[in-house]
ModelCIF file with pLDDT and N, C-alpha, C, O atoms, coordinates in Angstrom:
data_MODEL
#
_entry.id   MODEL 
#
_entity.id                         1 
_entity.type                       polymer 
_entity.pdbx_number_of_molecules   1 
#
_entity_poly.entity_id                      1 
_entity_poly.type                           'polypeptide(L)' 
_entity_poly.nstd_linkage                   no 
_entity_poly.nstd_monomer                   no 
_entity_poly.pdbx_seq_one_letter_code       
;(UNK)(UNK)(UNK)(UNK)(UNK)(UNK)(UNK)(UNK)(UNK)(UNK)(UNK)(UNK)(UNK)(UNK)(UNK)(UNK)
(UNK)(UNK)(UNK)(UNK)(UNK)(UNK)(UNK)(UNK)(UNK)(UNK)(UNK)(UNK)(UNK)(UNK)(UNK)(UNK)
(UNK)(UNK)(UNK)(UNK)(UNK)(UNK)(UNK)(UNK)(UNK)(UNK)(UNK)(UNK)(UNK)(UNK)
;
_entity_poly.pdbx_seq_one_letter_code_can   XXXXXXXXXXXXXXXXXXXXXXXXXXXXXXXXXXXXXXXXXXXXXX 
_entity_poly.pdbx_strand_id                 A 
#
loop_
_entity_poly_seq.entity_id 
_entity_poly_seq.num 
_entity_poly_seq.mon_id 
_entity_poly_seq.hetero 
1 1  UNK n 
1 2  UNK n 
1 3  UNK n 
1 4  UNK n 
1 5  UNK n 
1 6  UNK n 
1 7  UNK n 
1 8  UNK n 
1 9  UNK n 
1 10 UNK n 
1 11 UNK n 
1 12 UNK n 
1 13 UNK n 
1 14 UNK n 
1 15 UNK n 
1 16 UNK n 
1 17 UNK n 
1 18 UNK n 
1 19 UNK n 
1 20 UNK n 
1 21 UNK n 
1 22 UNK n 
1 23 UNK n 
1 24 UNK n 
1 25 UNK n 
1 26 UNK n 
1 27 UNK n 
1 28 UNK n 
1 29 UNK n 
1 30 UNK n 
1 31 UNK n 
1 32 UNK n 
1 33 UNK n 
1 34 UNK n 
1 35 UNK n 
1 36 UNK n 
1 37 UNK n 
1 38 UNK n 
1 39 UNK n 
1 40 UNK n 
1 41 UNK n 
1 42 UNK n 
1 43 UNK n 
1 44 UNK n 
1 45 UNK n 
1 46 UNK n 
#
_struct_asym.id          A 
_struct_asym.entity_id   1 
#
loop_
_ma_qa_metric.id 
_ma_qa_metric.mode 
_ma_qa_metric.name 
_ma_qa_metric.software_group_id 
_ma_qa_metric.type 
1 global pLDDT . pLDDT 
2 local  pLDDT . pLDDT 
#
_ma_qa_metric_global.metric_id      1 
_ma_qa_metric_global.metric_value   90.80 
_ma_qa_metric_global.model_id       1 
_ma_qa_metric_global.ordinal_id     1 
#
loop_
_ma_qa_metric_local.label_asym_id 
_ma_qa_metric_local.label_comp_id 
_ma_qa_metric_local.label_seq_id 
_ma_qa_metric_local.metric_id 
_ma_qa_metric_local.metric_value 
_ma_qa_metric_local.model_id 
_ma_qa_metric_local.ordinal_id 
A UNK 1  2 93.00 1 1  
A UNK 2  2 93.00 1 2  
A UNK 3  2 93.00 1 3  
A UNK 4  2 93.00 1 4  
A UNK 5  2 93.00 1 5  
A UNK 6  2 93.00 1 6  
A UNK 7  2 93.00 1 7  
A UNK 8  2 93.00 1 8  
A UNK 9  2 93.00 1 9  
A UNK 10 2 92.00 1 10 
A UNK 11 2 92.00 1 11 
A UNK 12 2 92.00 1 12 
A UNK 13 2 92.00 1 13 
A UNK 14 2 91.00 1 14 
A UNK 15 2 92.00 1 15 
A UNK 16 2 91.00 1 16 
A UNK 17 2 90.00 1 17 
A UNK 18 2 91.00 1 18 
A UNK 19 2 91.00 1 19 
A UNK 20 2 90.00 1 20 
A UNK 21 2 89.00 1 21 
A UNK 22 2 87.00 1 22 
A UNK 23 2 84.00 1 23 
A UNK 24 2 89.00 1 24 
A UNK 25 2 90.00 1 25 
A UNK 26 2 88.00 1 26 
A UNK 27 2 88.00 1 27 
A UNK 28 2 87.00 1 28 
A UNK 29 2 90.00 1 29 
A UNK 30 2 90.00 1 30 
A UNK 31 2 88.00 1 31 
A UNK 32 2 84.00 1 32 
A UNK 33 2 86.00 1 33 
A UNK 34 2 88.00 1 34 
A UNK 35 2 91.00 1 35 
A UNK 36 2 92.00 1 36 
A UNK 37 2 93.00 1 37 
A UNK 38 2 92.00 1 38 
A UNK 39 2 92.00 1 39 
A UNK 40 2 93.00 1 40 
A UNK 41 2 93.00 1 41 
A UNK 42 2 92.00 1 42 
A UNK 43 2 93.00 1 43 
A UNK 44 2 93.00 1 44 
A UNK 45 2 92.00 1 45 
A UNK 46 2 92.00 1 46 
#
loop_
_atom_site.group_PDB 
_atom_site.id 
_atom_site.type_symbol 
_atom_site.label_atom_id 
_atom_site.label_alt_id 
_atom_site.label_comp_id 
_atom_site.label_asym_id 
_atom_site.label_entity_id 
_atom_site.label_seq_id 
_atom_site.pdbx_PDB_ins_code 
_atom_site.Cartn_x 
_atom_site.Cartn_y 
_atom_site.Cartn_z 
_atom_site.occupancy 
_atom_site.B_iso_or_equiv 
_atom_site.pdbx_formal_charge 
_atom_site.auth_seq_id 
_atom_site.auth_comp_id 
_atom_site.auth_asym_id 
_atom_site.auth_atom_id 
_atom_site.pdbx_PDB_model_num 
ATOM 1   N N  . UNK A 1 1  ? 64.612 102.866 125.738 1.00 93.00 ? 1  UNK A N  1 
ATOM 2   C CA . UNK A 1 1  ? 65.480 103.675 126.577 1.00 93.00 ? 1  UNK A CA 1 
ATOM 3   C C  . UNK A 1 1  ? 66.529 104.438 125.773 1.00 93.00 ? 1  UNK A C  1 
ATOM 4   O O  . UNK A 1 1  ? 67.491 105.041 126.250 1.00 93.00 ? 1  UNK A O  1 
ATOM 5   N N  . UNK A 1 2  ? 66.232 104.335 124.597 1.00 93.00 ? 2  UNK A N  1 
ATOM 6   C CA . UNK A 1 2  ? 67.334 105.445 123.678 1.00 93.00 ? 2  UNK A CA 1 
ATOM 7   C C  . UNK A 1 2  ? 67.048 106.407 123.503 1.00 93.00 ? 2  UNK A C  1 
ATOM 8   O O  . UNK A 1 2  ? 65.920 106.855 123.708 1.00 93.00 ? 2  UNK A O  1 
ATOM 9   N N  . UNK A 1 3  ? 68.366 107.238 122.903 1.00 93.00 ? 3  UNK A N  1 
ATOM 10  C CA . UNK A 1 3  ? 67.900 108.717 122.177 1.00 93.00 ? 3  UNK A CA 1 
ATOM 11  C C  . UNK A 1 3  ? 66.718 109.036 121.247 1.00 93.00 ? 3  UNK A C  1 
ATOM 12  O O  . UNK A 1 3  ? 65.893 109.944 121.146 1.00 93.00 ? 3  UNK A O  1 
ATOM 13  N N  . UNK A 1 4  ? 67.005 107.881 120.609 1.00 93.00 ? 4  UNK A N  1 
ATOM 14  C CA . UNK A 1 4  ? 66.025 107.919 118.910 1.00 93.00 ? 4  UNK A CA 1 
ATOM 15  C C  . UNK A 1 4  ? 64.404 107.337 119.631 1.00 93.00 ? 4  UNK A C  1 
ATOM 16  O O  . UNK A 1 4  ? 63.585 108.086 119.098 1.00 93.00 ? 4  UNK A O  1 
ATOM 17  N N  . UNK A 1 5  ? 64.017 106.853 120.100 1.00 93.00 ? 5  UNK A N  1 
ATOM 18  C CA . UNK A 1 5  ? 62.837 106.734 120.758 1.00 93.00 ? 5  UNK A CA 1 
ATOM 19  C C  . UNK A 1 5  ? 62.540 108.089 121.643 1.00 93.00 ? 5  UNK A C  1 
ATOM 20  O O  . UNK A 1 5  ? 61.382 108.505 121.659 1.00 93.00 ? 5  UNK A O  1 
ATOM 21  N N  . UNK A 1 6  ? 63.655 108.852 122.450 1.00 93.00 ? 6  UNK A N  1 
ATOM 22  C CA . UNK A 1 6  ? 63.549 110.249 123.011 1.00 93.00 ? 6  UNK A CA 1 
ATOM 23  C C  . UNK A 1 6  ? 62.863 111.235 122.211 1.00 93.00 ? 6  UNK A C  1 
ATOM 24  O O  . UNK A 1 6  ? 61.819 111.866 122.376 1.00 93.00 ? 6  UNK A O  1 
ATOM 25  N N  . UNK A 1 7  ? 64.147 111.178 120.867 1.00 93.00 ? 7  UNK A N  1 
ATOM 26  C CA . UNK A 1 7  ? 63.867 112.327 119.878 1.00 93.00 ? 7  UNK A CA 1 
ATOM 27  C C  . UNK A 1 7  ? 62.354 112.046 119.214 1.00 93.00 ? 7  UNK A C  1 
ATOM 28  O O  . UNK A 1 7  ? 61.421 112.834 119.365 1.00 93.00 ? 7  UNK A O  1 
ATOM 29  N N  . UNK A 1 8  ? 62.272 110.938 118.540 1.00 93.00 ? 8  UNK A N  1 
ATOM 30  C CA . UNK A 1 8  ? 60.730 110.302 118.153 1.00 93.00 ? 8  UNK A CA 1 
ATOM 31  C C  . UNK A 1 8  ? 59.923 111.274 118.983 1.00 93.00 ? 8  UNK A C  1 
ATOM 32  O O  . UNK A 1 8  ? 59.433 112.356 118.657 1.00 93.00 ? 8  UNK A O  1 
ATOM 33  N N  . UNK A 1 9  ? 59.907 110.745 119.925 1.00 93.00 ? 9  UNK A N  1 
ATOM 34  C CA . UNK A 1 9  ? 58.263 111.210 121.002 1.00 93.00 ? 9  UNK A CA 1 
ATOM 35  C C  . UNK A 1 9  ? 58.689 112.934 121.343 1.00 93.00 ? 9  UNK A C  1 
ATOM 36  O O  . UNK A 1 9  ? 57.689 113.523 121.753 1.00 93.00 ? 9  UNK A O  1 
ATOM 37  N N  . UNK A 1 10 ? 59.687 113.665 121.278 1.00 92.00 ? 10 UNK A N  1 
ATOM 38  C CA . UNK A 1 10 ? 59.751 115.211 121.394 1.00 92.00 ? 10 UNK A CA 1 
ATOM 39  C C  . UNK A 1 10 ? 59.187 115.669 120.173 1.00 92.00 ? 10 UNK A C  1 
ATOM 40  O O  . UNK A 1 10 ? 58.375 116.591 120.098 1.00 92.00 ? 10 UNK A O  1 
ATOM 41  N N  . UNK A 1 11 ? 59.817 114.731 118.813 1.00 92.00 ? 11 UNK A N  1 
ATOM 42  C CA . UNK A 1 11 ? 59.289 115.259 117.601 1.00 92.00 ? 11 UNK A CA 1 
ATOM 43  C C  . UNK A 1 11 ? 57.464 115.619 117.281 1.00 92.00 ? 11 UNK A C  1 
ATOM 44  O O  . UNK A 1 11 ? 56.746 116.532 116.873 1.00 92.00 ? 11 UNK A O  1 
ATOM 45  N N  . UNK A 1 12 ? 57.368 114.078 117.835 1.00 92.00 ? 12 UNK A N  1 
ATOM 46  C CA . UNK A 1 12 ? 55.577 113.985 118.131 1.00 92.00 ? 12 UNK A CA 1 
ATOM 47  C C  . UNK A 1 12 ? 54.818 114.490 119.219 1.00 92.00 ? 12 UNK A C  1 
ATOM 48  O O  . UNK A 1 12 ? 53.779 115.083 118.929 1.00 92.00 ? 12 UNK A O  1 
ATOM 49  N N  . UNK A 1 13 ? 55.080 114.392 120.222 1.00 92.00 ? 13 UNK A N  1 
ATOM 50  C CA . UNK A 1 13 ? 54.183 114.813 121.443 1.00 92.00 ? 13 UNK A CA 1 
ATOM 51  C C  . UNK A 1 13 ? 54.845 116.172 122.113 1.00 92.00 ? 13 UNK A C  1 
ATOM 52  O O  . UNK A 1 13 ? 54.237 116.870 122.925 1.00 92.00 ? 13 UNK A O  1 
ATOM 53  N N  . UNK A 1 14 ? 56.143 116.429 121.661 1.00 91.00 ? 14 UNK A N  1 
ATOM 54  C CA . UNK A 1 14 ? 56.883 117.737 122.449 1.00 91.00 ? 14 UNK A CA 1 
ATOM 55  C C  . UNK A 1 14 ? 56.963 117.308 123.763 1.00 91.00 ? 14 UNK A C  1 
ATOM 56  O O  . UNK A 1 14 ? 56.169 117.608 124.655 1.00 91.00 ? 14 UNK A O  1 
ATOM 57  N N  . UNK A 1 15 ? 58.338 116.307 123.904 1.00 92.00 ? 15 UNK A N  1 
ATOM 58  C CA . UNK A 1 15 ? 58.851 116.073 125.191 1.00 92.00 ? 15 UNK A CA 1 
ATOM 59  C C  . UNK A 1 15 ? 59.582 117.337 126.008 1.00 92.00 ? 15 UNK A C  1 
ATOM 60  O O  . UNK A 1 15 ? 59.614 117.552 127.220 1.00 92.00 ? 15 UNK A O  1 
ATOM 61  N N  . UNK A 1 16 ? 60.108 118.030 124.991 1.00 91.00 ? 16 UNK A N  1 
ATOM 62  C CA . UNK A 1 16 ? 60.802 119.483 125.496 1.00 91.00 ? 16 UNK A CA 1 
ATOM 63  C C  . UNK A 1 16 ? 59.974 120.257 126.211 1.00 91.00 ? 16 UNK A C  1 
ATOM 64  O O  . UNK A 1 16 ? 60.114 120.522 127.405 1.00 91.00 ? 16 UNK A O  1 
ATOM 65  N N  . UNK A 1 17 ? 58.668 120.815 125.143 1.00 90.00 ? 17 UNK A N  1 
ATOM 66  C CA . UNK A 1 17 ? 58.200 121.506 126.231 1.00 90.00 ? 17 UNK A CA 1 
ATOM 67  C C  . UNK A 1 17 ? 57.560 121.198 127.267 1.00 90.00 ? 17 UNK A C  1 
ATOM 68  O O  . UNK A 1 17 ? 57.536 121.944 128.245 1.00 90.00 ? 17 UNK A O  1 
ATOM 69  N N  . UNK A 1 18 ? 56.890 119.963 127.218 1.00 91.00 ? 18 UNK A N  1 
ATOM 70  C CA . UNK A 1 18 ? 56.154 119.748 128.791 1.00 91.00 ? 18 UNK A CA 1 
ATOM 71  C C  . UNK A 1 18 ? 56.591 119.681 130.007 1.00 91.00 ? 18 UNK A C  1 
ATOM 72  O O  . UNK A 1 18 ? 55.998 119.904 131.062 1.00 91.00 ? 18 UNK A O  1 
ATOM 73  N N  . UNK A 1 19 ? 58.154 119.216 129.715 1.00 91.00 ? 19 UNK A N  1 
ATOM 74  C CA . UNK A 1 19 ? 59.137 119.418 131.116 1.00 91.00 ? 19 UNK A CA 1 
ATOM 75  C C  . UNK A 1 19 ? 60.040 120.855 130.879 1.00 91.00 ? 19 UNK A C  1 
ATOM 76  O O  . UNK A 1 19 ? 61.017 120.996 131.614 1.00 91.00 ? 19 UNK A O  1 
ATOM 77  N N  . UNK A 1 20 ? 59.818 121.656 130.129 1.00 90.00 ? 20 UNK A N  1 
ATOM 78  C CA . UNK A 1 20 ? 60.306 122.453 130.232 1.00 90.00 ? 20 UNK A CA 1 
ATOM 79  C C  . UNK A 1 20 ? 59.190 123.635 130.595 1.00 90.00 ? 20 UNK A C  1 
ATOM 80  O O  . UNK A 1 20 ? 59.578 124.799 130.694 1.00 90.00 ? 20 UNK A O  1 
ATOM 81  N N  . UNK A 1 21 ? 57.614 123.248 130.814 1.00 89.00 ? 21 UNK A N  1 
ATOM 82  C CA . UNK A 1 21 ? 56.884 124.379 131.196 1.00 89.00 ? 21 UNK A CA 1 
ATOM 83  C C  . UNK A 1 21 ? 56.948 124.877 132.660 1.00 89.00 ? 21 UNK A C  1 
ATOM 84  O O  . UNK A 1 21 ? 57.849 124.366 133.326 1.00 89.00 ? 21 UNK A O  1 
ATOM 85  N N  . UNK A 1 22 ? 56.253 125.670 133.209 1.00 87.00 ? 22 UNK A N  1 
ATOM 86  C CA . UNK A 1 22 ? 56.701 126.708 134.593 1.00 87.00 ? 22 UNK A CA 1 
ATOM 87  C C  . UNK A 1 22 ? 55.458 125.680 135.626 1.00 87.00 ? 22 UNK A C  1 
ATOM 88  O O  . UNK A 1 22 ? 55.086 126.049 136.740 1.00 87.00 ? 22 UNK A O  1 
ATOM 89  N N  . UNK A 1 23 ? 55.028 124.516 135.020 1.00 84.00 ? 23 UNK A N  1 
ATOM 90  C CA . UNK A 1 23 ? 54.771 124.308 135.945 1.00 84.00 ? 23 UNK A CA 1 
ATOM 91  C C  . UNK A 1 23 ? 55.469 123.015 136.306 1.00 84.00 ? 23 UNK A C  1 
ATOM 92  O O  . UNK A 1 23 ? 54.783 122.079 136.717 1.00 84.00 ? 23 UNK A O  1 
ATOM 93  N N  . UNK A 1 24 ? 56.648 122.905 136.198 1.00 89.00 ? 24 UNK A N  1 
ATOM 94  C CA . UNK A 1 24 ? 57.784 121.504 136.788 1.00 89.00 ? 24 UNK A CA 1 
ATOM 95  C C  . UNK A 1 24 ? 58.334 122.639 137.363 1.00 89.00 ? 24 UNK A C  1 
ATOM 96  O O  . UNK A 1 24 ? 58.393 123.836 137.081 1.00 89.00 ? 24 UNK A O  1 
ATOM 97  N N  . UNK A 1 25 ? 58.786 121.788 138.406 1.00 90.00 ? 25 UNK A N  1 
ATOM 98  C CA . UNK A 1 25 ? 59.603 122.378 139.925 1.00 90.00 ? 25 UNK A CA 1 
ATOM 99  C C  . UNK A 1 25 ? 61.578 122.934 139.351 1.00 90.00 ? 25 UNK A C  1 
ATOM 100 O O  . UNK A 1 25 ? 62.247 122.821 138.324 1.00 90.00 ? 25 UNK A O  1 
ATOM 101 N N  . UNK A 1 26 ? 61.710 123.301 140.226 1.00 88.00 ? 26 UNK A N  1 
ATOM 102 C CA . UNK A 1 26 ? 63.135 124.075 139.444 1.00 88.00 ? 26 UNK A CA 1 
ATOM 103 C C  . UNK A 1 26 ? 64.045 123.124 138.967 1.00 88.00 ? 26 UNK A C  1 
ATOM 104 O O  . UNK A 1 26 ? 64.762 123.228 137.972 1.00 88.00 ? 26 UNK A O  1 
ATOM 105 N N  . UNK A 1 27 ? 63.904 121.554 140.284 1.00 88.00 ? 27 UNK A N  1 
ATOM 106 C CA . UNK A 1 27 ? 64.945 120.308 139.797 1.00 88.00 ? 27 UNK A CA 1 
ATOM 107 C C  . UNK A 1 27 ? 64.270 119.689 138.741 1.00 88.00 ? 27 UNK A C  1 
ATOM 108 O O  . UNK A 1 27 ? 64.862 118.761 138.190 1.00 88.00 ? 27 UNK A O  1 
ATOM 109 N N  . UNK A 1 28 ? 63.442 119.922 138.442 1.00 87.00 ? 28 UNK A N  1 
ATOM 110 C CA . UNK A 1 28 ? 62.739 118.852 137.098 1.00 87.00 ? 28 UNK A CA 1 
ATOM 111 C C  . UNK A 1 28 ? 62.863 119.405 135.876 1.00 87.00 ? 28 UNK A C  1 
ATOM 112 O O  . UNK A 1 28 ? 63.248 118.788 134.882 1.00 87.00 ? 28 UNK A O  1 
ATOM 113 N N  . UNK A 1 29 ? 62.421 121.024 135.917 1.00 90.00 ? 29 UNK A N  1 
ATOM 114 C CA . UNK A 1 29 ? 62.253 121.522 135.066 1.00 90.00 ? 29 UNK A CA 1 
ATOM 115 C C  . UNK A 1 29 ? 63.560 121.835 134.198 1.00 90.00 ? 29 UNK A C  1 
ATOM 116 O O  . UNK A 1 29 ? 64.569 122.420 134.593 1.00 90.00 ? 29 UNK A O  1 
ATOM 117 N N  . UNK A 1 30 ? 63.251 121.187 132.622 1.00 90.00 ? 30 UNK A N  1 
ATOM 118 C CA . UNK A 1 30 ? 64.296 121.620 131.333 1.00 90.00 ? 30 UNK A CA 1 
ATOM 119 C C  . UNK A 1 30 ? 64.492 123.466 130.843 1.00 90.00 ? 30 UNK A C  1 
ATOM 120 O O  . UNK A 1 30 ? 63.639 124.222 130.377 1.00 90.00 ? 30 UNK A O  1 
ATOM 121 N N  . UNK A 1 31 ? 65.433 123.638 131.062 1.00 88.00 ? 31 UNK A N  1 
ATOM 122 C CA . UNK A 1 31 ? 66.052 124.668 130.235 1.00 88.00 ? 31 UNK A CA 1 
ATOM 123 C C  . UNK A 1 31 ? 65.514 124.828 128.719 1.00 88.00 ? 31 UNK A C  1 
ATOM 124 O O  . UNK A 1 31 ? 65.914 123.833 128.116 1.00 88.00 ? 31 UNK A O  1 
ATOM 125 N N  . UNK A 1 32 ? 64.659 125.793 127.712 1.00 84.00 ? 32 UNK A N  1 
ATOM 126 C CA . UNK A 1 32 ? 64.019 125.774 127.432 1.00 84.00 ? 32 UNK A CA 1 
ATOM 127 C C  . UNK A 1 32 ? 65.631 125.701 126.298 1.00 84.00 ? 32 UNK A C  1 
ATOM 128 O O  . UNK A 1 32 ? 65.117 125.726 125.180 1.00 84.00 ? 32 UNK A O  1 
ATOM 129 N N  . UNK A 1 33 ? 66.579 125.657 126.160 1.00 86.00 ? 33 UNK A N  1 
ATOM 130 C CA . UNK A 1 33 ? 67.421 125.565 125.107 1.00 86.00 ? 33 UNK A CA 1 
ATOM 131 C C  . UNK A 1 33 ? 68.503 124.621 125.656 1.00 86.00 ? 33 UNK A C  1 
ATOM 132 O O  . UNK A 1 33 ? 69.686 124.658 125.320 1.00 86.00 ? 33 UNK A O  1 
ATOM 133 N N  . UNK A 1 34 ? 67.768 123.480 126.846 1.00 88.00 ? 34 UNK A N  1 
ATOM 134 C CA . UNK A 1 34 ? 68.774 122.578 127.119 1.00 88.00 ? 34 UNK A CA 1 
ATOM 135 C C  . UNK A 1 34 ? 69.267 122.127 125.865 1.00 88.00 ? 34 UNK A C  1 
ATOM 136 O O  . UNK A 1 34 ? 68.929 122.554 124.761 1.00 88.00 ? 34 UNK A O  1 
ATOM 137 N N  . UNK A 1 35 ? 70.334 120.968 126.191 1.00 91.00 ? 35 UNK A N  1 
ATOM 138 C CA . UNK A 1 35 ? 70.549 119.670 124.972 1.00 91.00 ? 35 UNK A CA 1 
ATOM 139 C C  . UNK A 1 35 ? 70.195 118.827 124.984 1.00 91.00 ? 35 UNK A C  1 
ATOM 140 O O  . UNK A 1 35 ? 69.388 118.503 125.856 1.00 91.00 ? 35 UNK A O  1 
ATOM 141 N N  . UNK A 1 36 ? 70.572 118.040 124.082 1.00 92.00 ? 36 UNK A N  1 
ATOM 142 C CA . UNK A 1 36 ? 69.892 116.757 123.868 1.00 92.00 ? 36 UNK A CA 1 
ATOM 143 C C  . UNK A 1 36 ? 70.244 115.937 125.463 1.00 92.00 ? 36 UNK A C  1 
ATOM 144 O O  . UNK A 1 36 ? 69.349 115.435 126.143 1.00 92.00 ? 36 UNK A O  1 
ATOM 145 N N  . UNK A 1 37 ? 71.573 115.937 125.821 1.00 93.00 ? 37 UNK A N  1 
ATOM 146 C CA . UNK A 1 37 ? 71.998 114.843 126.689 1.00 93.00 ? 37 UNK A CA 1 
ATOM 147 C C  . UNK A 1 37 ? 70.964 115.536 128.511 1.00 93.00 ? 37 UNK A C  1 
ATOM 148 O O  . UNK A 1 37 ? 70.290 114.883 129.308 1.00 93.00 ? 37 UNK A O  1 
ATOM 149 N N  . UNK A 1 38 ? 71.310 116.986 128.498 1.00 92.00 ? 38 UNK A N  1 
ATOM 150 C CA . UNK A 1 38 ? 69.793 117.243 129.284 1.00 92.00 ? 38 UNK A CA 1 
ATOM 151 C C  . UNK A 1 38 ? 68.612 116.643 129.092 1.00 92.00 ? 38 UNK A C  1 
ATOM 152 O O  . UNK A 1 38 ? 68.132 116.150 130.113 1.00 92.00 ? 38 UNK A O  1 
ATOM 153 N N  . UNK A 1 39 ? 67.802 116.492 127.801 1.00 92.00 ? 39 UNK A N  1 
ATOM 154 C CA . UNK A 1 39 ? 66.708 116.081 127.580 1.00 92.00 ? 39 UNK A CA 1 
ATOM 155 C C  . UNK A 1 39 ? 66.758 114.997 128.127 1.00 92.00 ? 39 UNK A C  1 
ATOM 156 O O  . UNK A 1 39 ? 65.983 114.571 128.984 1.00 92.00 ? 39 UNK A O  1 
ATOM 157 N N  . UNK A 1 40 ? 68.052 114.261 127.479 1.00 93.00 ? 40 UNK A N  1 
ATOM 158 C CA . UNK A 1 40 ? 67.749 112.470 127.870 1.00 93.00 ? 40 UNK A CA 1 
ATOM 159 C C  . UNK A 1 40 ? 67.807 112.003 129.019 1.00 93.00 ? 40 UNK A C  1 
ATOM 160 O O  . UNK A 1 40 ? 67.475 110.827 129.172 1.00 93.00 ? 40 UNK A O  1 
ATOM 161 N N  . UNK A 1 41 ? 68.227 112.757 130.110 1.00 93.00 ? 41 UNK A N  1 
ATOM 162 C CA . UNK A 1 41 ? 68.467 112.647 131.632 1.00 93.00 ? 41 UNK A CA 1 
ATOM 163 C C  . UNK A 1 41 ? 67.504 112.543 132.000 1.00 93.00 ? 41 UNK A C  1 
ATOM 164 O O  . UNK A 1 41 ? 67.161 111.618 132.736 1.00 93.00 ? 41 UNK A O  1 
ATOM 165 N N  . UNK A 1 42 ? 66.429 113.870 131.426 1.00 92.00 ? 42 UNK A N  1 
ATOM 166 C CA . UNK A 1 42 ? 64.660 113.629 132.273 1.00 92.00 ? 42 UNK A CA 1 
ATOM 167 C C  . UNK A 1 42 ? 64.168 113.216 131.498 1.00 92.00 ? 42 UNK A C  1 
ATOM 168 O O  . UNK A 1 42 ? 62.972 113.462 131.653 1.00 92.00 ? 42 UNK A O  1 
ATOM 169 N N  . UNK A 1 43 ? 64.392 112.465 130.317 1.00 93.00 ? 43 UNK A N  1 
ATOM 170 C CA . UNK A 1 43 ? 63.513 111.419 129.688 1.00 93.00 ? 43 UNK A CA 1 
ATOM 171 C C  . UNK A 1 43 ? 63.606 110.037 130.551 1.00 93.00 ? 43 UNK A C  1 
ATOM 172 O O  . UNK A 1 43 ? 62.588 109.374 130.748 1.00 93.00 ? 43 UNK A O  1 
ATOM 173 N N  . UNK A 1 44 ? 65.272 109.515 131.213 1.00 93.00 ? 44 UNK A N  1 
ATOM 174 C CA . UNK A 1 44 ? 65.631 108.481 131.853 1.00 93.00 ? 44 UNK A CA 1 
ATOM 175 C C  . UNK A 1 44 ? 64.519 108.655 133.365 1.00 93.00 ? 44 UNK A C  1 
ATOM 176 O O  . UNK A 1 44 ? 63.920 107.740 133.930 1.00 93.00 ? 44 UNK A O  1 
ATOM 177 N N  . UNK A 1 45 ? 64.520 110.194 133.742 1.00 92.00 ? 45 UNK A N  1 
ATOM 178 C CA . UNK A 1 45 ? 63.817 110.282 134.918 1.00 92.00 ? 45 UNK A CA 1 
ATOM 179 C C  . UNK A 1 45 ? 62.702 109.679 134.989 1.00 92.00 ? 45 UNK A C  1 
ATOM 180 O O  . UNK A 1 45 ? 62.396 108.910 135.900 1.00 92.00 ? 45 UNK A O  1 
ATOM 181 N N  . UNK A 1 46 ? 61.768 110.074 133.719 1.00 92.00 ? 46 UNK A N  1 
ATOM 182 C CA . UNK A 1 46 ? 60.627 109.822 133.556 1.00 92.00 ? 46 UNK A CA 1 
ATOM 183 C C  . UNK A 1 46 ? 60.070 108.353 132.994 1.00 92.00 ? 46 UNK A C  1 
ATOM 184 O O  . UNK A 1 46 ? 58.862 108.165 132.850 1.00 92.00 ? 46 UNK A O  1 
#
């Protein structure tokens, strides 16, 4: 449930873009230059 397990799996699998593609809904979907503490919100979501 940490950052460093967050950042890990964006580094490897690209957590950014998959919730940030056009096909997540407007409340799900990441800002394609969110931040980190954005990221980690819909990482917690997910």
């Amino acid at each position: 449930e940490s950052r460093e397990a967050m950042l890990r799996l964006d580094e490897e699998l690209d957590f950014r873009g998959h919730f940030s593609s056009d096909a997540m809904d407007p409340l799900n979907r990441l800002a394609p230059d969110a931040s980190v503490e954005q990221m980690y919100d819909a990482y917690l979501r997910s």
